[in-house]
N, C-alpha and C. Protein backbone atom coordinates (compact mmCIF):
# COMPACT_ATOMS: atom_id res chain seq x y z
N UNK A 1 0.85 -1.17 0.00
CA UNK A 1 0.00 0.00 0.00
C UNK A 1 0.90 1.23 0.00
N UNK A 2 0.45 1.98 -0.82
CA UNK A 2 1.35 3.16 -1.04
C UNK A 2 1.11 4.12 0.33
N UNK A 3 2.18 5.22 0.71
CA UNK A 3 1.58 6.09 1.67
C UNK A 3 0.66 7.18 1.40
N UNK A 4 0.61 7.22 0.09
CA UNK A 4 -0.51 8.63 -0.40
C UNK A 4 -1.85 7.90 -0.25
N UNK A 5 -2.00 6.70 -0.41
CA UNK A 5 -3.63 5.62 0.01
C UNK A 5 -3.65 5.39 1.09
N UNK A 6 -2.97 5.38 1.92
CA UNK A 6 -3.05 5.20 3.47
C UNK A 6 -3.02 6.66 4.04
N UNK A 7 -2.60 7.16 3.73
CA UNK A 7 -2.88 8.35 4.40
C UNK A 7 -4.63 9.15 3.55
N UNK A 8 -4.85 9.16 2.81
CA UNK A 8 -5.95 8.86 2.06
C UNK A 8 -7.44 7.88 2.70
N UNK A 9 -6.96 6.82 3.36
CA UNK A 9 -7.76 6.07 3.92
C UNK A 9 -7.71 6.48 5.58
N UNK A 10 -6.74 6.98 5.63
CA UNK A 10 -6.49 7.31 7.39
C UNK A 10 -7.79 8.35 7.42
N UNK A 11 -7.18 9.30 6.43
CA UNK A 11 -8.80 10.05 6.72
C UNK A 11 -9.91 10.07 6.32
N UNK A 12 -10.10 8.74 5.72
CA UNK A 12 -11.48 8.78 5.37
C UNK A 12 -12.14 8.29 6.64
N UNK A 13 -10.97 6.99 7.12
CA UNK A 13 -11.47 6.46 8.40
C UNK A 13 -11.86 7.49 9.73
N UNK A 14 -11.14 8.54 9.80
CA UNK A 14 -10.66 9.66 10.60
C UNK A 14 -12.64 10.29 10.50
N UNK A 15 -12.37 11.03 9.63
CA UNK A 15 -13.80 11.60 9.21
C UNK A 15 -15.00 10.55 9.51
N UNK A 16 -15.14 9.48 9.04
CA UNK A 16 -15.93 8.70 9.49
C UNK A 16 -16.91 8.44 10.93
N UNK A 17 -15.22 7.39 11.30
CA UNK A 17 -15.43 8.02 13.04
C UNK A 17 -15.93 9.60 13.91
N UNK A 18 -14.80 10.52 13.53
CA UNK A 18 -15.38 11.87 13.60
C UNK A 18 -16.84 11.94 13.80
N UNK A 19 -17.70 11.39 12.73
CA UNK A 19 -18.86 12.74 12.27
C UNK A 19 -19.94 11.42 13.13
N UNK A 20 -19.40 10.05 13.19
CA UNK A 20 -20.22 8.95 13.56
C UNK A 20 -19.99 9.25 15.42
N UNK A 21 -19.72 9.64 16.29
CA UNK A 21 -19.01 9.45 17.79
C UNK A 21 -18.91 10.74 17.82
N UNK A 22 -19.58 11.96 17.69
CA UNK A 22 -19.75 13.09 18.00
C UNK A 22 -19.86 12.73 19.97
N UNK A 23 -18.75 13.60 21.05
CA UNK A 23 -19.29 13.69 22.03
C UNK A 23 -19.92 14.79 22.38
N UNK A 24 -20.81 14.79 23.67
CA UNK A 24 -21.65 16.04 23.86
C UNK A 24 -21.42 17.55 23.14
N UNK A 25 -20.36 18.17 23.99
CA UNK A 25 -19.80 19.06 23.09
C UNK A 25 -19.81 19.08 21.58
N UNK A 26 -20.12 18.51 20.65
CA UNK A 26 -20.19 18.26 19.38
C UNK A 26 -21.56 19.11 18.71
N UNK A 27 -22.32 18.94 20.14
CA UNK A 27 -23.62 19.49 19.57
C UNK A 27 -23.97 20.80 19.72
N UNK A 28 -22.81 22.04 19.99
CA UNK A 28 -22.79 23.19 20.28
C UNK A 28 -21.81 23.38 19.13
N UNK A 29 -22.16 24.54 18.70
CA UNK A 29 -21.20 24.93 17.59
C UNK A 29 -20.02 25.31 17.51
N UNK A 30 -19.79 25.40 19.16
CA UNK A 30 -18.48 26.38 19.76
C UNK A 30 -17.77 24.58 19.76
N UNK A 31 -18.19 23.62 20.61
CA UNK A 31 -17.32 22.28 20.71
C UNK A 31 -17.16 21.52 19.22
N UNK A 32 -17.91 21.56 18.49
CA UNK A 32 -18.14 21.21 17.45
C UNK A 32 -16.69 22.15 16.77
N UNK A 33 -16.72 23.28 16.20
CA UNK A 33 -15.47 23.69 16.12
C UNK A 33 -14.16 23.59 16.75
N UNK A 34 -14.58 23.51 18.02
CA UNK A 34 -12.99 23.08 19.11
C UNK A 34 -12.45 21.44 18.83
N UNK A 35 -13.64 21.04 18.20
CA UNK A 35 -12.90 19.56 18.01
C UNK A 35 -12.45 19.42 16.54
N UNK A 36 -12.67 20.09 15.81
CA UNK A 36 -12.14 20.19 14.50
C UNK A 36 -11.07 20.74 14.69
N UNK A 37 -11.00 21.53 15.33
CA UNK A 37 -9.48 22.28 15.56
C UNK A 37 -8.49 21.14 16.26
N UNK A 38 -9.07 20.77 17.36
CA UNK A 38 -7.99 19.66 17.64
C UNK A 38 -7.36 18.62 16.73
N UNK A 39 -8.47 17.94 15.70
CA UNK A 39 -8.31 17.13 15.16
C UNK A 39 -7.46 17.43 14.37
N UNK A 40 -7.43 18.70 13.79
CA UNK A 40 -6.36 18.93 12.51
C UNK A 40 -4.60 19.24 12.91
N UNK A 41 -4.70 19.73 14.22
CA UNK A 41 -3.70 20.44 15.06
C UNK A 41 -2.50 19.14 15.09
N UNK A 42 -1.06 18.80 15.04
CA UNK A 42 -0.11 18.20 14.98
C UNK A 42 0.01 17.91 16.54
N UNK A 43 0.00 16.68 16.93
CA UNK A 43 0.18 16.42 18.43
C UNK A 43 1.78 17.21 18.93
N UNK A 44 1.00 17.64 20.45
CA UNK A 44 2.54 18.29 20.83
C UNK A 44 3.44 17.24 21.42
N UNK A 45 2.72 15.84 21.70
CA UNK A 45 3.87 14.91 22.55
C UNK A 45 3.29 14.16 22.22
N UNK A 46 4.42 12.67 22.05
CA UNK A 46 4.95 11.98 21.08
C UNK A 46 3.83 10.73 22.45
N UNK A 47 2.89 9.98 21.43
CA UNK A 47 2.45 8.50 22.00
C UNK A 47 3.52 7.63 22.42
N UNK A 48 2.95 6.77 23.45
CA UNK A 48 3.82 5.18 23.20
C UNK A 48 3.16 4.56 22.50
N UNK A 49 3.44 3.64 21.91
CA UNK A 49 2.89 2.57 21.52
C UNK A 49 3.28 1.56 21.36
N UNK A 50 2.90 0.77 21.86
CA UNK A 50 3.42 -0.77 22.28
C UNK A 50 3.52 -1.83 21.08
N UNK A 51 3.96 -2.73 20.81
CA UNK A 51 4.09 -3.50 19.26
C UNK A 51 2.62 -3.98 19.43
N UNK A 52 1.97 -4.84 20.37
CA UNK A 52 0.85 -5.74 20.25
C UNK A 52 -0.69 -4.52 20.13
N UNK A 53 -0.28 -2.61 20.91
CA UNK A 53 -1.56 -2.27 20.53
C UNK A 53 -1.42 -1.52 18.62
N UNK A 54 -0.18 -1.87 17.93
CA UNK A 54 0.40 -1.45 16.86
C UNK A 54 -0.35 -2.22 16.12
N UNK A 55 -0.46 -3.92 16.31
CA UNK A 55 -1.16 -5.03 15.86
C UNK A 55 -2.46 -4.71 15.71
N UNK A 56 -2.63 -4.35 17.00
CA UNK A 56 -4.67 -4.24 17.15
C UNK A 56 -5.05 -3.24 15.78
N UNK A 57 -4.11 -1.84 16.02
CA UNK A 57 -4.58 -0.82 15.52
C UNK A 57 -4.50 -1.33 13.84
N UNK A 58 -3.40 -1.96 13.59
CA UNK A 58 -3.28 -2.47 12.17
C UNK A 58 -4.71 -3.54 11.82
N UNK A 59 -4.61 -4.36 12.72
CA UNK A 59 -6.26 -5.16 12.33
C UNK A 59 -7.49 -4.57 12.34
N UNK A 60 -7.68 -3.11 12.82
CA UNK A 60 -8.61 -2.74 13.16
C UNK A 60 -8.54 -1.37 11.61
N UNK A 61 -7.86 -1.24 11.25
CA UNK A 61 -7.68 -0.28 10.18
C UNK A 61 -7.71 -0.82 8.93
N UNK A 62 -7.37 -2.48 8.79
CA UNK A 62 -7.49 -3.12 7.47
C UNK A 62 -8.97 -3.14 7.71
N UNK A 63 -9.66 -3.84 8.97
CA UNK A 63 -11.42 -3.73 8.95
C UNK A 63 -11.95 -2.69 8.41
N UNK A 64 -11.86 -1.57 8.89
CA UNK A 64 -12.42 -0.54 8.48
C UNK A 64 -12.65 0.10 7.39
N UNK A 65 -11.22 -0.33 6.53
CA UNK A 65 -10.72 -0.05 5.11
C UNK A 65 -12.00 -0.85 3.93
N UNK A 66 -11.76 -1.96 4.65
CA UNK A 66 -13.22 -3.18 3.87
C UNK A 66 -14.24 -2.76 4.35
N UNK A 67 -14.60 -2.37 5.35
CA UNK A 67 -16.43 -1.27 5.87
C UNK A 67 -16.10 -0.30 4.84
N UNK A 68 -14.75 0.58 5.16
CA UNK A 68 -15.11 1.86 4.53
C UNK A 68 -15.59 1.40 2.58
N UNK A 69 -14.85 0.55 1.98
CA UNK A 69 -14.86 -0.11 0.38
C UNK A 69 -16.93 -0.46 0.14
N UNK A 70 -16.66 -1.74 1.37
CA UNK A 70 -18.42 -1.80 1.09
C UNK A 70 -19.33 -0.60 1.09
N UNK A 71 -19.26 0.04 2.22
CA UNK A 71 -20.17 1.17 1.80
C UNK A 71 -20.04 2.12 0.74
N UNK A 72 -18.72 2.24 0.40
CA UNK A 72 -18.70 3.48 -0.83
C UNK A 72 -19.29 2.50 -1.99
N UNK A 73 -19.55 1.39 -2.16
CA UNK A 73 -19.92 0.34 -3.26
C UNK A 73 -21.47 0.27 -3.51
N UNK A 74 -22.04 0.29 -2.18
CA UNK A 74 -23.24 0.16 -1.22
C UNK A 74 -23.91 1.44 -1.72
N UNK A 75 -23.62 2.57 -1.59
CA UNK A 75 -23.78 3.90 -1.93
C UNK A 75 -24.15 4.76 -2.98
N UNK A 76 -23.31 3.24 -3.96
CA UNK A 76 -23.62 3.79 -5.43
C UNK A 76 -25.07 3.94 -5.95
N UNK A 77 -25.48 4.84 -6.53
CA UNK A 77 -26.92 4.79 -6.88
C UNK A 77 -27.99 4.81 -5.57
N UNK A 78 -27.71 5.33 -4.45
CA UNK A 78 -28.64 5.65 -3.33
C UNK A 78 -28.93 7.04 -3.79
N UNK A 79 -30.11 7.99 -4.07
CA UNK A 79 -30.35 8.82 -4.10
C UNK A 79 -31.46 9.46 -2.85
N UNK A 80 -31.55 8.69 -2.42
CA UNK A 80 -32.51 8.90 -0.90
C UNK A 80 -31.91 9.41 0.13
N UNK A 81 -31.63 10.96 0.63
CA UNK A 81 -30.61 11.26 1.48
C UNK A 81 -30.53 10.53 3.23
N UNK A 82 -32.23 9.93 3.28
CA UNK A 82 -32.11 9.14 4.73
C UNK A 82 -31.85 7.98 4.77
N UNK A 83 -31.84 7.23 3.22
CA UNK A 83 -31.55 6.10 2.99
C UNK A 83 -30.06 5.86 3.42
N UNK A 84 -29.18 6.96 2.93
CA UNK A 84 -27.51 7.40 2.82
C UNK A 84 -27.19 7.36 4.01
N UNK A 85 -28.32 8.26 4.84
CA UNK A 85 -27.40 8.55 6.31
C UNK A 85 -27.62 7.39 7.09
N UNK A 86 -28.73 6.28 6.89
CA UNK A 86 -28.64 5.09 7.64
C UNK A 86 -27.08 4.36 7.34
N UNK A 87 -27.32 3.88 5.59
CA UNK A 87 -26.24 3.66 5.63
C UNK A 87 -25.00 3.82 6.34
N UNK A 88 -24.72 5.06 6.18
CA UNK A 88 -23.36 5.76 6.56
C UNK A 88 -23.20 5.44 8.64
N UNK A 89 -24.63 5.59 9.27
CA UNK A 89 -24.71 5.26 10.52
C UNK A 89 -24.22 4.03 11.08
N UNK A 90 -24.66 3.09 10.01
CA UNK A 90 -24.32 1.42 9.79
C UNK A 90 -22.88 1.23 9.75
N UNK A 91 -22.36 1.99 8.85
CA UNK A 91 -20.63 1.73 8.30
C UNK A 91 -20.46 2.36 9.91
N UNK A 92 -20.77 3.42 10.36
CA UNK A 92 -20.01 4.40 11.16
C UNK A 92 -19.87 3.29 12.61
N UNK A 93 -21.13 2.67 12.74
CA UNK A 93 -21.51 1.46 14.05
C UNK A 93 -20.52 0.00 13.70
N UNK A 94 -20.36 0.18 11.99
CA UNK A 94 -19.34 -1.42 12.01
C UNK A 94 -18.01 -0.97 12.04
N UNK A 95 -17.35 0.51 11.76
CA UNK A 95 -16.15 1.05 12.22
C UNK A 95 -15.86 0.96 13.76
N UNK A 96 -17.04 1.04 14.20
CA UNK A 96 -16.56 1.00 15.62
C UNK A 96 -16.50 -0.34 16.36
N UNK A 97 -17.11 -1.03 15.54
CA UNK A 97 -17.08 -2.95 16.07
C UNK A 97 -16.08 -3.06 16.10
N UNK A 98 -15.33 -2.97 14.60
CA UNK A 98 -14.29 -3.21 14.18
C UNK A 98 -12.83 -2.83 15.43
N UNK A 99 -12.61 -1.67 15.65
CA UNK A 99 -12.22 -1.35 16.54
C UNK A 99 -12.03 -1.66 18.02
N UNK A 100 -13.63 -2.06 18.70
CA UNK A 100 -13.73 -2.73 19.71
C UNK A 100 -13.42 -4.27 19.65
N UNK A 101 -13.29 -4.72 18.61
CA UNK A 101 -13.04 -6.09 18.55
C UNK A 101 -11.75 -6.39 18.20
N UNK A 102 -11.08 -5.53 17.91
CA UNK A 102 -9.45 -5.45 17.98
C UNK A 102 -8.92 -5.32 19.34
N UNK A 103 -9.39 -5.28 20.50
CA UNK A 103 -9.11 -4.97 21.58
C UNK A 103 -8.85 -3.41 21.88
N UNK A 104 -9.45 -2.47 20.91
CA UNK A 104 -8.90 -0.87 21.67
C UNK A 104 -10.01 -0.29 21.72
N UNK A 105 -9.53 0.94 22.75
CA UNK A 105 -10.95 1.91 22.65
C UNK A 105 -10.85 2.80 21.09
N UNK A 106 -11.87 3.18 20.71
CA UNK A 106 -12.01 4.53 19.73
C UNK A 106 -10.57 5.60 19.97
N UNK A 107 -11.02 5.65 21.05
CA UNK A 107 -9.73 7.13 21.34
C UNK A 107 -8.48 6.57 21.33
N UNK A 108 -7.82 5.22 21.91
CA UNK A 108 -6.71 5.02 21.42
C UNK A 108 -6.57 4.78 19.86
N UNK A 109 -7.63 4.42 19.24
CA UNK A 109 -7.10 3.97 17.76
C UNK A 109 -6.90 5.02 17.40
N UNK A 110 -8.44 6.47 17.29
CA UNK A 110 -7.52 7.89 16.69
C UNK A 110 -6.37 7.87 17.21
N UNK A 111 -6.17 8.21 18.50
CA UNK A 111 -4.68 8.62 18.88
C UNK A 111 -3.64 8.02 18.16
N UNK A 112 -3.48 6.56 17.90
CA UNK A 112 -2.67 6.48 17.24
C UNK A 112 -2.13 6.88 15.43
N UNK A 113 -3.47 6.64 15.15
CA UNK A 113 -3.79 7.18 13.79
C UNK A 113 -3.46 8.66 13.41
N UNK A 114 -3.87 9.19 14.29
CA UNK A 114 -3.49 10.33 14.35
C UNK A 114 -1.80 10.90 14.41
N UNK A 115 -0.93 10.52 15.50
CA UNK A 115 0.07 9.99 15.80
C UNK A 115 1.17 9.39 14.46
N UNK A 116 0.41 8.99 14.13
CA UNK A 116 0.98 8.20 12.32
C UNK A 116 1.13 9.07 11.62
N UNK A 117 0.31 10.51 11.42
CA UNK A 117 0.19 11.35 10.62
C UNK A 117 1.53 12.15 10.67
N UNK A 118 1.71 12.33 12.00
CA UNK A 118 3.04 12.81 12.01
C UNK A 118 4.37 12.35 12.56
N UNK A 119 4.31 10.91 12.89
CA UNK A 119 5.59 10.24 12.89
C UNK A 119 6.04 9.52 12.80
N UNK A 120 7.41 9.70 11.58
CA UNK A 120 7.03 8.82 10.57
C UNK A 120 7.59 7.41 10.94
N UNK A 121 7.96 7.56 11.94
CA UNK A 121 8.99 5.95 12.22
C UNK A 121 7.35 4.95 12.52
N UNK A 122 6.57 5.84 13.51
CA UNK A 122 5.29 4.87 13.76
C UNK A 122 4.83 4.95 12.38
N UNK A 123 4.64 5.48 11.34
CA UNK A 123 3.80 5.56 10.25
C UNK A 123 4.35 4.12 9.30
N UNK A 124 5.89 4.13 9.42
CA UNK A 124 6.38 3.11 9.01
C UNK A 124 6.37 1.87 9.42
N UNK A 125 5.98 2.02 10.62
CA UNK A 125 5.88 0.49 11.73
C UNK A 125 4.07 -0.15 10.89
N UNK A 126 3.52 0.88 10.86
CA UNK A 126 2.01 0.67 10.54
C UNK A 126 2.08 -0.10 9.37
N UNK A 127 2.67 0.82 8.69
CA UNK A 127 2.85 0.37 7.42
C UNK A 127 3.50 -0.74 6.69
N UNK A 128 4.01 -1.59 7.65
CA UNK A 128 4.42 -2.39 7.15
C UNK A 128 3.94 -3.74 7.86
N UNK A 129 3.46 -3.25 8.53
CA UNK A 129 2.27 -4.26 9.63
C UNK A 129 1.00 -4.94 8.36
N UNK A 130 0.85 -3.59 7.92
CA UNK A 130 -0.16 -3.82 6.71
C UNK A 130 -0.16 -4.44 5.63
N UNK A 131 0.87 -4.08 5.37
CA UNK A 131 1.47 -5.27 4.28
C UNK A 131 2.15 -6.17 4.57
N UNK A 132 1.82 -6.82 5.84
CA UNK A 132 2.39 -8.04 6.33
C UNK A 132 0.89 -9.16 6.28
N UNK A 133 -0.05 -8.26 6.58
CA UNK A 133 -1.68 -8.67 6.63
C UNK A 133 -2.23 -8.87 5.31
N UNK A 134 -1.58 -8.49 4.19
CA UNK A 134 -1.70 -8.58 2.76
C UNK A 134 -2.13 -10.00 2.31
């Protein structure tokens, strides 16, 4: 997998989650903006991450990658906008299976995902996790 498709899929997954796991604050326009801001913002200190939650996060990101594929497939030719947002609720509820059934919470997988975005030794650990799962 190239890094311009993984990073490509990081945020589709990213956005996904995002707009699916809104917390309280989400529903005020002021938190709703404060979390967009976070999200885009470059972490100021560096994660650990352990090899086995590196594993999880890698099994849990190839899942998501195949949720995220079915639904954009799924999608095609839906012109019903409540039809779409079930859909999309569905993918957003099997992103998060996916995740919980890897053994992590939501917030550690962003974190790490996130984390990937900007360093590149973990980005490379990921990445080759992934194409070990190939």
């Amino acid at each position: 997998m190239k890094k311009s498709c993984f990073i490509g899929l990081f945020a589709m997954t990213m956005l996904c989650l995002f707009f699916v796991l809104p917390d309280s604050s989400a529903y005020s326009q002021e938190g709703y903006g404060q979390q967009q801001q976070e999200m885009m913002q470059q972490p100021e200190t560096e994660i650990q991450v352990t090899d086995s939650e590196l594993d999880k996060v890698a099994r849990a990101y190839s899942e998501i990658s195949e949720i995220r594929e079915e639904f954009q497939m799924s999608l095609t030719g839906v012109e019903d906008p409540e039809a779409a947002q079930k859909m999309q609720e569905q993918a957003g509820k099997a992103m998060v299976e996916a995740v919980e059934n890897s053994g992590l919470d939501v917030q550690t997988y962003n974190d790490v995902m996130q984390a990937a975005q900007y360093d590149e030794e973990l980005r490379e650990k990921l990445l080759s996790r992934l194409e070990q799962m190939r």
